[in-house]
N, C-alpha and C. Protein backbone atom coordinates (compact mmCIF):
# COMPACT_ATOMS: atom_id res chain seq x y z
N UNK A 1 -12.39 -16.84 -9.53
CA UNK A 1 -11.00 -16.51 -9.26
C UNK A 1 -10.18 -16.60 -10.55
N UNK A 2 -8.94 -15.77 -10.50
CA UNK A 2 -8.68 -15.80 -11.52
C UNK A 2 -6.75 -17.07 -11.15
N UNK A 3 -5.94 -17.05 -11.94
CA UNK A 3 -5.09 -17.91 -11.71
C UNK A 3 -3.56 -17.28 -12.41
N UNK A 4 -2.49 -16.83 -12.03
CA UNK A 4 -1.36 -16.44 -12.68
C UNK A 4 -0.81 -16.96 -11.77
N UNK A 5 0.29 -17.57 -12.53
CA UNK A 5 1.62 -18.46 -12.17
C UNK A 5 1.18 -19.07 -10.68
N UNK A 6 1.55 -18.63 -9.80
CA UNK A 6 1.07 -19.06 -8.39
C UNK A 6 0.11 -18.45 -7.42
N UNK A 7 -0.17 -17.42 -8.10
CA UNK A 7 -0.97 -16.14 -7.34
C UNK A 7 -2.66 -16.54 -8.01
N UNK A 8 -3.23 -16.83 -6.58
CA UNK A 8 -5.05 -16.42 -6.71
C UNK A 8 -5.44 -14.91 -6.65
N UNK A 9 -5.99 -14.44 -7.82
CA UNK A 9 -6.28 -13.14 -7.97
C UNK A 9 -7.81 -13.31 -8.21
N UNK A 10 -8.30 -12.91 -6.63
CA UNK A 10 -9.78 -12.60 -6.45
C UNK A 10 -10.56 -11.99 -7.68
N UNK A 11 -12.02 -12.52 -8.56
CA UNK A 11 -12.61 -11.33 -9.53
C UNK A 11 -12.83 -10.23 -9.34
N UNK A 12 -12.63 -9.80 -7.91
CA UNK A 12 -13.13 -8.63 -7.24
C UNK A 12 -12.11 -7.59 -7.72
N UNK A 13 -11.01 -8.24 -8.17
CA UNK A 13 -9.83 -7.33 -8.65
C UNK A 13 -9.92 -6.71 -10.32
N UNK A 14 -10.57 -7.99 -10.79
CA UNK A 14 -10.64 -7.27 -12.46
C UNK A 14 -12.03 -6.62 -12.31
N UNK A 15 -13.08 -7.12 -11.08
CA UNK A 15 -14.51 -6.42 -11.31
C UNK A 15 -14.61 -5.21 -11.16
N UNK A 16 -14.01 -4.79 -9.76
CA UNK A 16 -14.90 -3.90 -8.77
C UNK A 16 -13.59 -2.54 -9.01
N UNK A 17 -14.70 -1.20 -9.16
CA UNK A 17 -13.60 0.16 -9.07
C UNK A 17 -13.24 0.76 -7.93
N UNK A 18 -12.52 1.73 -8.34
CA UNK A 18 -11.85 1.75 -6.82
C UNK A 18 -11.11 3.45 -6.97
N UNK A 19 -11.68 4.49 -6.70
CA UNK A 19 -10.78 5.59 -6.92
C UNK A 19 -10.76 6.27 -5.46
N UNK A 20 -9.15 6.42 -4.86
CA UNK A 20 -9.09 7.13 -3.79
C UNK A 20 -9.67 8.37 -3.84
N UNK A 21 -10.07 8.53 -2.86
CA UNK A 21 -11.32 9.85 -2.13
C UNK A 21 -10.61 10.89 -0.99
N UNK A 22 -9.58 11.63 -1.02
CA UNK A 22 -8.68 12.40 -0.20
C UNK A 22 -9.95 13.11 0.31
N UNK A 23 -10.46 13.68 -0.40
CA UNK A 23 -11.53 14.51 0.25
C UNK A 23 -12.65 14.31 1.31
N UNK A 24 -13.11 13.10 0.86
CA UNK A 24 -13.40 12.24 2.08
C UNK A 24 -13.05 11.89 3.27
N UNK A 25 -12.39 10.79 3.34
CA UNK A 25 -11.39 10.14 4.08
C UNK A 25 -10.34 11.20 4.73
N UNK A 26 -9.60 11.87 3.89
CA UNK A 26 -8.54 12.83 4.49
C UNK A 26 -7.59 11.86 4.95
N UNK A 27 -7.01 11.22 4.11
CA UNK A 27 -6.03 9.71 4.27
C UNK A 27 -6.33 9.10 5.62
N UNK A 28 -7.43 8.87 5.94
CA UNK A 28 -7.85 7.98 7.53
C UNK A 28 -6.67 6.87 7.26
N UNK A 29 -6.57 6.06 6.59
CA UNK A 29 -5.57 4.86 6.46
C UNK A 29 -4.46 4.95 7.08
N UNK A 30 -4.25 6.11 7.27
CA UNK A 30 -2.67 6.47 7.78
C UNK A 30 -2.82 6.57 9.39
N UNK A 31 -4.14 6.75 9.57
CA UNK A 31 -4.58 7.07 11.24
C UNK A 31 -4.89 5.55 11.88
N UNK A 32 -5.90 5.23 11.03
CA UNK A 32 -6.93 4.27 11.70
C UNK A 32 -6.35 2.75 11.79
N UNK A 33 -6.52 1.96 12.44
CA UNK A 33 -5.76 0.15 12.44
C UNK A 33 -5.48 0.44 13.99
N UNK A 34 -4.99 -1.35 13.76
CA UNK A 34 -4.79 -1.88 14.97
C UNK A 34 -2.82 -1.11 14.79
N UNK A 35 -2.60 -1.45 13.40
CA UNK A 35 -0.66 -1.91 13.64
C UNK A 35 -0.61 -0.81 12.50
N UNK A 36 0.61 -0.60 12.10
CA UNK A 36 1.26 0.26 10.65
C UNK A 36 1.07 -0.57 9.81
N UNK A 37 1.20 -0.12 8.64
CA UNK A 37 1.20 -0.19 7.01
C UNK A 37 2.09 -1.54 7.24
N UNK A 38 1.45 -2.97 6.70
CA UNK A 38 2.07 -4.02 6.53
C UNK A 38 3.22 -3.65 5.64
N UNK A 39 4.44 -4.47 6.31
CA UNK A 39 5.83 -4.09 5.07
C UNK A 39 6.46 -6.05 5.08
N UNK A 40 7.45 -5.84 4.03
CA UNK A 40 7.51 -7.35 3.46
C UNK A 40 8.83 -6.82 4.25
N UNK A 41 9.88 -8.16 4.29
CA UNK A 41 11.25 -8.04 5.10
C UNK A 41 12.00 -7.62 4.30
N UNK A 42 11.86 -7.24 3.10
CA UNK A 42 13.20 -6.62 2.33
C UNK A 42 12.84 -4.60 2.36
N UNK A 43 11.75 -4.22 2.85
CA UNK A 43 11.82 -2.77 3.03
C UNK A 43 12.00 -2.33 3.72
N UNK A 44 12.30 -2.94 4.82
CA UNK A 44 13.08 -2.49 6.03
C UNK A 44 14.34 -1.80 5.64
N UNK A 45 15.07 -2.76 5.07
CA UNK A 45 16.36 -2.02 4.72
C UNK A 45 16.09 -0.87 3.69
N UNK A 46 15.20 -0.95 2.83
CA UNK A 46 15.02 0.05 1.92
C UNK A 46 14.42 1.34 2.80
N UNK A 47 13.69 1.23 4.05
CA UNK A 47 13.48 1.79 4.52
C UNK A 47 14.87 2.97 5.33
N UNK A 48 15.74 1.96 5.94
CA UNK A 48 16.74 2.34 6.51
C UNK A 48 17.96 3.14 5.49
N UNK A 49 18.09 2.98 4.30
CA UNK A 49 18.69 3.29 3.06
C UNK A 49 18.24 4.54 2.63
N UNK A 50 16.54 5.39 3.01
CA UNK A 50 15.73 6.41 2.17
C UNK A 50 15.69 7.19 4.11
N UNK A 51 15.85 6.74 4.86
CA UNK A 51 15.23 7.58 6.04
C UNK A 51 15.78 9.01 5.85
N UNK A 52 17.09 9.00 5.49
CA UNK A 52 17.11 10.60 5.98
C UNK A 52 16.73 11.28 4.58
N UNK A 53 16.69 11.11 3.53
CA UNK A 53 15.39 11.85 2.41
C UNK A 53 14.28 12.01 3.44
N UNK A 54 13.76 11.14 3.78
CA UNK A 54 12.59 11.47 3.99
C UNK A 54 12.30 12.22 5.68
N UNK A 55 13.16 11.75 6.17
CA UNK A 55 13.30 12.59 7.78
C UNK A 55 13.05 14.10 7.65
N UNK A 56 13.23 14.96 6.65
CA UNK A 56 13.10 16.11 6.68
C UNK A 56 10.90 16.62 6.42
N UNK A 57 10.15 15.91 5.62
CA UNK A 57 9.28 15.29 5.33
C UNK A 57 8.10 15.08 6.93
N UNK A 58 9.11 14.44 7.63
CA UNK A 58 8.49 13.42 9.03
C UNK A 58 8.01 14.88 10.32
N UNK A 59 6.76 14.64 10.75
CA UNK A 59 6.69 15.23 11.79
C UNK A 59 7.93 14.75 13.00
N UNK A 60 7.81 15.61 14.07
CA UNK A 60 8.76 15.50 15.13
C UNK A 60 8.19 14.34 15.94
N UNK A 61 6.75 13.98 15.84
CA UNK A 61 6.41 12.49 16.78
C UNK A 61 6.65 11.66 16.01
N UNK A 62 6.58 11.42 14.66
CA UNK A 62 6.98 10.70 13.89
C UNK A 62 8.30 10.09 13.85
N UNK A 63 9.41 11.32 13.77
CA UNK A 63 10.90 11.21 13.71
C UNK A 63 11.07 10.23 15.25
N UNK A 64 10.46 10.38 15.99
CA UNK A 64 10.59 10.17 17.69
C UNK A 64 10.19 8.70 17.97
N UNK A 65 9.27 8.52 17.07
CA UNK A 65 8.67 7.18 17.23
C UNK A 65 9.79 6.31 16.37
N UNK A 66 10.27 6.67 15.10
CA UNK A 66 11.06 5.91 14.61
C UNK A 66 12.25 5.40 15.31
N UNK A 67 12.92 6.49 16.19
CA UNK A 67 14.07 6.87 16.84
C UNK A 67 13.63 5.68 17.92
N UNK A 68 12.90 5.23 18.36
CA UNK A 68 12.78 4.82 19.76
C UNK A 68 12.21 3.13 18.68
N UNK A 69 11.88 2.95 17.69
CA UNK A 69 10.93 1.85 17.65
C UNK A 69 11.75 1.20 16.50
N UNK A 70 12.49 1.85 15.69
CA UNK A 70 12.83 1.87 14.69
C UNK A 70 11.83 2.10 13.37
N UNK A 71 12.75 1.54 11.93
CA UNK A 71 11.87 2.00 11.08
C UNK A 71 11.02 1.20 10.54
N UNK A 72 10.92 -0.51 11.45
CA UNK A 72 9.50 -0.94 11.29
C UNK A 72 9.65 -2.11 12.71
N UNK A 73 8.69 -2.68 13.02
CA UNK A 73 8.28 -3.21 14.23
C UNK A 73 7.43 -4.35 13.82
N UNK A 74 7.60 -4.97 14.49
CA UNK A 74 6.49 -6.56 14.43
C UNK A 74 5.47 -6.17 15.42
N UNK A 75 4.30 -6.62 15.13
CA UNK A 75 3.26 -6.32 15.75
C UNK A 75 2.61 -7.21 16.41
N UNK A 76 1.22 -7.02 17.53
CA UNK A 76 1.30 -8.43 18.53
C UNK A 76 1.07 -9.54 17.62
N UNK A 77 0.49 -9.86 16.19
CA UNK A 77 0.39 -11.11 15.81
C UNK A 77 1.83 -11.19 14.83
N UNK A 78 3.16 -10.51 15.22
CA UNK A 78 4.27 -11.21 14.70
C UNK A 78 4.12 -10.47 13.00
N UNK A 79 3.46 -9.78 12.64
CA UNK A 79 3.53 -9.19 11.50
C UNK A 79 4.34 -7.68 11.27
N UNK A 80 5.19 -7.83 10.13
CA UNK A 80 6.17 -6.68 10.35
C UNK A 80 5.36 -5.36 9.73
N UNK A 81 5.29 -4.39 9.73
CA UNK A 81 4.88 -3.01 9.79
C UNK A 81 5.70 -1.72 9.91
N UNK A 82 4.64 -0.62 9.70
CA UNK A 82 5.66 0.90 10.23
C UNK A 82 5.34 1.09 11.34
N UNK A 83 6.19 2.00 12.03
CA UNK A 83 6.16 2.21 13.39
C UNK A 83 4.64 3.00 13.50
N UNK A 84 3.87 3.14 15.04
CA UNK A 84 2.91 3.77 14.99
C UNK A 84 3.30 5.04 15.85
N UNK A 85 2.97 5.99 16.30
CA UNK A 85 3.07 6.82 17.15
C UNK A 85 1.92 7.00 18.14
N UNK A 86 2.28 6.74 19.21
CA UNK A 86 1.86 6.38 20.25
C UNK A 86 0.48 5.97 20.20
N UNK A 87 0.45 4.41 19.49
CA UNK A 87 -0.68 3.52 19.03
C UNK A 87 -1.45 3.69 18.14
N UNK A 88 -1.35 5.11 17.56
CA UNK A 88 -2.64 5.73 16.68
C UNK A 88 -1.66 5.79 15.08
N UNK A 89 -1.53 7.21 14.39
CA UNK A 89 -1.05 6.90 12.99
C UNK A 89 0.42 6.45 13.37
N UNK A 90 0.66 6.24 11.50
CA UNK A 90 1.84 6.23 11.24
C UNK A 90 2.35 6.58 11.21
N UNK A 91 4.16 6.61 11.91
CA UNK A 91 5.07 7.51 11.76
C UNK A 91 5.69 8.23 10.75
N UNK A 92 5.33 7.35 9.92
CA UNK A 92 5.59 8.57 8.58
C UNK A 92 4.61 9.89 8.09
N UNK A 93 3.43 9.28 8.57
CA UNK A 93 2.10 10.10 8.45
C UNK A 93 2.19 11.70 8.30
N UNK A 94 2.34 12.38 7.56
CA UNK A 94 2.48 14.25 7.75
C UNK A 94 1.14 14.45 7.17
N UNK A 95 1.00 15.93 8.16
CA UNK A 95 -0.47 16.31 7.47
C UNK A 95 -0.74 17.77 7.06
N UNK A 96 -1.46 17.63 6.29
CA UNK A 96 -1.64 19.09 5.38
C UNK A 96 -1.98 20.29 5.76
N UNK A 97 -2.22 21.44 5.62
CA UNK A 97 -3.12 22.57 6.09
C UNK A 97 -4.28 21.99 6.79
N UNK A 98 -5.07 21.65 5.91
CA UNK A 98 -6.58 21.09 5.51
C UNK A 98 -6.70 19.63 6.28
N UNK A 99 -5.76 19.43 7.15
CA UNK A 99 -6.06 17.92 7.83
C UNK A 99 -5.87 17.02 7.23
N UNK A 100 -5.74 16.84 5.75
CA UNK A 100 -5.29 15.43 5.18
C UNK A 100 -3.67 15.09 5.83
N UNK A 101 -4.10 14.15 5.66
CA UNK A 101 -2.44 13.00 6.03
C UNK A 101 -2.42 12.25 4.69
N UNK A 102 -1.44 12.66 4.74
CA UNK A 102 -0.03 11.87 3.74
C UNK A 102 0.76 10.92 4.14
N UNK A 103 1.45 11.08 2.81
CA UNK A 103 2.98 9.82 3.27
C UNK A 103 3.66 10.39 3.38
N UNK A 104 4.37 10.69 4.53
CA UNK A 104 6.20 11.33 4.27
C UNK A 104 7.31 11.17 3.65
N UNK A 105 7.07 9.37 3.30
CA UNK A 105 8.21 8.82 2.54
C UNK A 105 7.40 9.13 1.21
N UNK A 106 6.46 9.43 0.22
CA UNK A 106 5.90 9.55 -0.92
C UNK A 106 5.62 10.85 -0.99
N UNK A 107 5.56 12.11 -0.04
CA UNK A 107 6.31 13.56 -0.48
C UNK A 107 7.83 13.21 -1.01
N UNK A 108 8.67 12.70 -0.31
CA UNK A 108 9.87 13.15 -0.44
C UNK A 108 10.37 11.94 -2.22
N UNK A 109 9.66 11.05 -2.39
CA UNK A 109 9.87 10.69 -3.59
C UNK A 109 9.22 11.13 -4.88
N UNK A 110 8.01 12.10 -4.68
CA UNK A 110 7.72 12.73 -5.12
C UNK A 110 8.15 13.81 -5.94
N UNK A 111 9.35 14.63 -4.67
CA UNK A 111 10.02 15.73 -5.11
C UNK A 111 11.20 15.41 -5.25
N UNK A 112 11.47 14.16 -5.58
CA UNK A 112 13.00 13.91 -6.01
C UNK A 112 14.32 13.22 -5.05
N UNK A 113 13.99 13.28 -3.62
CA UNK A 113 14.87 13.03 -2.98
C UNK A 113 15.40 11.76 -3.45
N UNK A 114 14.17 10.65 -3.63
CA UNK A 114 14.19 9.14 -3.34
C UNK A 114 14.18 8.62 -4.86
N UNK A 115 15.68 7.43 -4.97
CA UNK A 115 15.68 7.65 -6.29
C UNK A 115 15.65 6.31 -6.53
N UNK A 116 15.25 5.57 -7.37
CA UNK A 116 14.27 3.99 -7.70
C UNK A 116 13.02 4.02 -7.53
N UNK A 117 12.32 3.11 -7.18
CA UNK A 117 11.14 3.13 -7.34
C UNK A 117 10.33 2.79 -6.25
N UNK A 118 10.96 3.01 -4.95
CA UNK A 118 10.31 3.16 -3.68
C UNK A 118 9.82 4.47 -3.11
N UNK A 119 8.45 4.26 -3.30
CA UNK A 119 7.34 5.71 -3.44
C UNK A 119 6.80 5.66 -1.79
N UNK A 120 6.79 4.42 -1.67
CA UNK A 120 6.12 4.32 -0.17
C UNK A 120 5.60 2.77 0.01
N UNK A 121 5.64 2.48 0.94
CA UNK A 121 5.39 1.09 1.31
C UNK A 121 4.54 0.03 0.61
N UNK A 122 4.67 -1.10 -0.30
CA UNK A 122 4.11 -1.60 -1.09
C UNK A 122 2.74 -1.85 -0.57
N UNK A 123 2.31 -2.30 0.71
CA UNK A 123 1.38 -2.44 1.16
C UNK A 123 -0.08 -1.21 0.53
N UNK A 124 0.62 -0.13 0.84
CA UNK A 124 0.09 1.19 0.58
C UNK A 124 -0.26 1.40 -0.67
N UNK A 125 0.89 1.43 -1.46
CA UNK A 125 0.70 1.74 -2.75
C UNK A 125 -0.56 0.30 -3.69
N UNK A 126 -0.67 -0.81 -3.02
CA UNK A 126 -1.42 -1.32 -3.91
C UNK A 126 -2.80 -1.17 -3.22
N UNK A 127 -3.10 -0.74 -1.89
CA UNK A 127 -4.20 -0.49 -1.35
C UNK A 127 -5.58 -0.51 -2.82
N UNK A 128 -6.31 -0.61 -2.45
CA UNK A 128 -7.37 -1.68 -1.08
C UNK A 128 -7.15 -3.01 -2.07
N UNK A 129 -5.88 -3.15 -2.53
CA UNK A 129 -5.79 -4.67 -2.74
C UNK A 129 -4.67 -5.16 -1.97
N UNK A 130 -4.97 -6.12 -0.96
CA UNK A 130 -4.14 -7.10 -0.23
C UNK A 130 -3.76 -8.38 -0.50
N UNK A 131 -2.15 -8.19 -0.17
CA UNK A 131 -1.88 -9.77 -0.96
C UNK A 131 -1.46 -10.89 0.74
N UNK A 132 -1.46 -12.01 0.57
CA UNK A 132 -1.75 -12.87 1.68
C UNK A 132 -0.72 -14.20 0.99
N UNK A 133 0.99 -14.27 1.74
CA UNK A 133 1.27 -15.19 1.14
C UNK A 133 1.02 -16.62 1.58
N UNK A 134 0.85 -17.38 1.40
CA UNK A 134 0.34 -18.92 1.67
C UNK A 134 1.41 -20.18 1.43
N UNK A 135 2.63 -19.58 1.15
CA UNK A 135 3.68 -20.16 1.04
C UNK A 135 3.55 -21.01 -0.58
N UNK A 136 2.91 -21.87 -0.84
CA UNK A 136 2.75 -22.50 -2.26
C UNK A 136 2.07 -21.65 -2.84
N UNK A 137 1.21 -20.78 -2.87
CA UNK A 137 0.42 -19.98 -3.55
C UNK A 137 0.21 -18.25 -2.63
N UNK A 138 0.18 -17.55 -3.49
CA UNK A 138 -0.42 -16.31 -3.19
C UNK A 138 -1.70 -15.94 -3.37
N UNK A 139 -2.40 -14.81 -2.25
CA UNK A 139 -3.65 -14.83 -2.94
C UNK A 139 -3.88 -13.34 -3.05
N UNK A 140 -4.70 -12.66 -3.54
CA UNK A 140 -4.56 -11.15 -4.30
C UNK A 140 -6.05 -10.86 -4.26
N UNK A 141 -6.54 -10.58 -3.47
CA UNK A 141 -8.12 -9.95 -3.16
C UNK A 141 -7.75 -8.34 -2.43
N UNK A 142 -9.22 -7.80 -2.81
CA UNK A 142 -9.73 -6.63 -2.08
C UNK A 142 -10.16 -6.29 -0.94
N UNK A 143 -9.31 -5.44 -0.23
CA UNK A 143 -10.10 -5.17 1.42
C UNK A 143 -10.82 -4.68 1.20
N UNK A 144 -12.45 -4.42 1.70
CA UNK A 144 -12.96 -3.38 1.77
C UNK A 144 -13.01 -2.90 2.98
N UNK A 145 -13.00 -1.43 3.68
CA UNK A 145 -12.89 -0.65 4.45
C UNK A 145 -13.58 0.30 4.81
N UNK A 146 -14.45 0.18 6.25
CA UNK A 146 -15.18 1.52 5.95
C UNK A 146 -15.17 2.90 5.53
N UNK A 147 -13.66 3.21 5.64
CA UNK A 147 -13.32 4.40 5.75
C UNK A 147 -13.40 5.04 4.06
N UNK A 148 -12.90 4.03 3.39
CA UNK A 148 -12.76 3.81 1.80
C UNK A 148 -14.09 3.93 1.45
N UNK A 149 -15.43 4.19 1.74
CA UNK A 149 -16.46 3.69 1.04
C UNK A 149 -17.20 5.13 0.10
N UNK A 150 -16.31 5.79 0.51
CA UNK A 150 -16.56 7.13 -1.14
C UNK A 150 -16.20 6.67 -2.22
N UNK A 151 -14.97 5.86 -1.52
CA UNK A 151 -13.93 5.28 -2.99
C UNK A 151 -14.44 3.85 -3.81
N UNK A 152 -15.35 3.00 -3.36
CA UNK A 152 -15.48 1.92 -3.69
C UNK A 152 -16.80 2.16 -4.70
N UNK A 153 -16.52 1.51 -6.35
CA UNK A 153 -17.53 2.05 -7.04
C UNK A 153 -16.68 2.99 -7.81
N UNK A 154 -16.21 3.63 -7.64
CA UNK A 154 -15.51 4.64 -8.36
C UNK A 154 -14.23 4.90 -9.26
N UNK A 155 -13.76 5.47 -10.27
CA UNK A 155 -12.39 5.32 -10.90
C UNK A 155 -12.37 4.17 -11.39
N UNK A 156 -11.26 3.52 -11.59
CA UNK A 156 -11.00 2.57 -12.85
C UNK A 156 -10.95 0.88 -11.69
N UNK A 157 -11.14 -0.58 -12.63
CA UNK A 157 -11.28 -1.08 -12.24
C UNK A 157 -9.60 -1.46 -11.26
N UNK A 158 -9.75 -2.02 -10.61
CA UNK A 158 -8.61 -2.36 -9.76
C UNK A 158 -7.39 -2.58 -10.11
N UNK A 159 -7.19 -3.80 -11.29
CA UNK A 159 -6.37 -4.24 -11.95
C UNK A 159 -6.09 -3.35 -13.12
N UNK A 160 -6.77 -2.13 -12.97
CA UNK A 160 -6.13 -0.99 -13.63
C UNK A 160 -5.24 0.07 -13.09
N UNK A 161 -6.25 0.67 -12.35
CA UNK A 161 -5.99 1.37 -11.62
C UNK A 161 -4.62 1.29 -10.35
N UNK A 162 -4.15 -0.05 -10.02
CA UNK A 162 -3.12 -0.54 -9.58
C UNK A 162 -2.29 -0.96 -10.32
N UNK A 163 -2.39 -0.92 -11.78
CA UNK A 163 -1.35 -1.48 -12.50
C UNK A 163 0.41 -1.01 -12.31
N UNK A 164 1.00 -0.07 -11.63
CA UNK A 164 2.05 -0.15 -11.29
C UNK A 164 2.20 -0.45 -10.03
N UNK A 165 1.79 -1.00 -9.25
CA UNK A 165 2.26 -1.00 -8.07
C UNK A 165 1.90 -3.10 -8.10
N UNK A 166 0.83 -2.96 -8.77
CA UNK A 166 0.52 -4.76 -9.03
C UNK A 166 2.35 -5.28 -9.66
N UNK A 167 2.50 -4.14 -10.64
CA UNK A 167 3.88 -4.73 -11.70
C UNK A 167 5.13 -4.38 -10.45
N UNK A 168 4.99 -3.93 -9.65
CA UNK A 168 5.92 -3.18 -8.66
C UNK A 168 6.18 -5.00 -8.07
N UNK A 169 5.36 -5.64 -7.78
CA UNK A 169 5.25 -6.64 -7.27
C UNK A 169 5.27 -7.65 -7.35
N UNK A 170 4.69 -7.79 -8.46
CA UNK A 170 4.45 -9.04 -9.12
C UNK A 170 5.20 -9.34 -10.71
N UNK A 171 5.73 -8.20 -11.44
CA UNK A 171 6.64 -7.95 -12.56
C UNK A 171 5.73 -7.75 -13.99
N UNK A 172 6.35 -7.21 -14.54
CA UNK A 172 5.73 -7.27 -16.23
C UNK A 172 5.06 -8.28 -16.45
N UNK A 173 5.33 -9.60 -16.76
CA UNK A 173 5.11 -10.50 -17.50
C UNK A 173 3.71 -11.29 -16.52
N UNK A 174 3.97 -11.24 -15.32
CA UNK A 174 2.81 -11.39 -14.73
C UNK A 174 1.70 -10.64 -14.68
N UNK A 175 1.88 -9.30 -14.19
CA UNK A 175 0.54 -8.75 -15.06
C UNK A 175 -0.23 -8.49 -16.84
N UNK A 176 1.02 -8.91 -17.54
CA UNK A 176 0.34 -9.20 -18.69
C UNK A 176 -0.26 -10.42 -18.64
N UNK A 177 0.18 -11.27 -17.55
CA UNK A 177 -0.63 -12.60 -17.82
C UNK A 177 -2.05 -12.71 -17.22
N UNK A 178 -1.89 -11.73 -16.27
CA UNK A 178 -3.63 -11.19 -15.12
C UNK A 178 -4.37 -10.53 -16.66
N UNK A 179 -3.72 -9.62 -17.75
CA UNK A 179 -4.80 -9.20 -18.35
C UNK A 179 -5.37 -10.04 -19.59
N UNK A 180 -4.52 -11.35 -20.30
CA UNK A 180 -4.91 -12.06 -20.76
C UNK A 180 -6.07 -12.59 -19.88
N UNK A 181 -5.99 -13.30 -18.95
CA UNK A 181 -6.59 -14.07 -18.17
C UNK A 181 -8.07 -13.06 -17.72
N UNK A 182 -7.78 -11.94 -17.86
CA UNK A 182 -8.85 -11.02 -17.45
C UNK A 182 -10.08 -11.02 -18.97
N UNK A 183 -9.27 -10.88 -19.55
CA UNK A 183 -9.68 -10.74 -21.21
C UNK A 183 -10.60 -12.04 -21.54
N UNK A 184 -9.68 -13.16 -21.11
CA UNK A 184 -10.18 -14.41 -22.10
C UNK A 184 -11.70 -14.67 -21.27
N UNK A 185 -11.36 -13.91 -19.63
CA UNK A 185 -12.85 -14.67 -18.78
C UNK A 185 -14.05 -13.42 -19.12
N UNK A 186 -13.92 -12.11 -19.95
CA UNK A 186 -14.94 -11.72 -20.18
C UNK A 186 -15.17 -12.13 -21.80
N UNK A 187 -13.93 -12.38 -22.16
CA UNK A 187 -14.62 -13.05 -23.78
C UNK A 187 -15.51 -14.62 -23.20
N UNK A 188 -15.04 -15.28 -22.73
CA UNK A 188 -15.79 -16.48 -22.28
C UNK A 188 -17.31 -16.17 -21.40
N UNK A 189 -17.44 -14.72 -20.63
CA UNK A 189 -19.13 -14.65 -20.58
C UNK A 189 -20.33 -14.55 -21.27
C-alpha cells in the first residue's frame, strides 16, 4: 500500500493498467448495478446548478426519472447516487446510433454548455478506481468488474491514466505526493 496524507492508495493503483474499451462494453457501467453512479453530497447541488445544460442531452425516461426522483437519490444501503430509470440505467445515460451509452451530463460539457470542471460524476470519471471514506483515513483501490475485463491490462497505469480526475479530488499537491511515493517504492525494488 502506498500512504499520502490520509489516503491508503492500494499498489493496484500505481501497478495495474486500465484503458476503457467502448467497443466492448458499449458503456455497460451506465446500465448494469444494483444503484446509480455513487455521488459525494456536494454534487447534488452541482448537479441541480448544470441540469438544464444538460436536460437537452437527457433521453425523455431519463428527464422523467429525474423529474419524479430528483437529481440524485439514496439508495437501500443509505448511499447517495444518480437516479436510475426504472431500476436499470442511469438517468443521465444517452445512447448512440451503435448502442453505446454515454453520459449526458459529459456530452453537454464536452460541447461547452457546462462551465468548470464538472464533466460528470466524480465517481465515474475516476472509474475503476474507488475511493471508500473511513472517516480518519481514506482508502483508494481498484474495482474490478466483469464488464471492464477488455479494459483491464490495457492503456496506461491507473495513477496515470486517472491523473485528472485523481487531482479533481484529491488536489495537486497530493498527487504529486502519490508520484513521489510511487517513484521512491519502485526505486526501493
Amino acid at each position: 500500500m502506498i500512504v499520502v496524507g490520509n489516503s491508503i492508495v492500494s499498489d493496484e493503483v500505481a501497478d495495474c493498467r486500465f484503458g476503457c474499451d467502448l467497443m466492448h462494453c458499449k458503456g455497460a457501467c451506465c446500465v448494469e448495478g444494483d444503484s446509480g453512479a455513487p455521488l459525494l453530497d456536494a454534487e447534488v447541488e452541482q448537479l441541480q446548478s448544470i441540469l438544464e445544460a444538460v436536460r437537452p442531452y437527457m433521453s425523455e425516461a431519463g428527464l422523467s426519472a429525474v423529474e419524479q426522483q430528483g437529481v440524485a437519490v439514496r439508495d437501500a444501503e443509505g448511499d447517495l447516487g444518480t437516479p436510475l430509470i426504472d431500476g436499470g440505467e442511469c438517468a443521465y445515460a444517452v445512447h448512440n446510433a451503435d448502442g453505446t451509452v454515454l453520459c449526458a451530463i459529459e456530452k453537454a460539457y464536452r460541447e461547452g454548455r457546462i462551465k468548470g470542471n464538472y464533466c460528470k460524476p466524480l465517481s465515474c470519471h475516476l472509474y475503476p478506481i474507488r475511493i471508500d471514506d473511513y472517516g480518519e483515513f481514506t482508502a483508494v483501490n481498484y474495482h474490478r468488474w466483469d464488464i471492464c475485463r477488455h479494459a483491464a491490462g490495457c492503456g496506461q497505469p491507473l495513477y496515470v491514466g486517472l491523473r485528472e480526475p485523481l487531482i479533481r479530488r484529491f488536489g495537486q499537491q497530493w498527487y504529486e505526493e502519490l508520484l513521489d511515493q510511487i517513484k521512491q517504492r519502485k526505486h526501493d525494488e
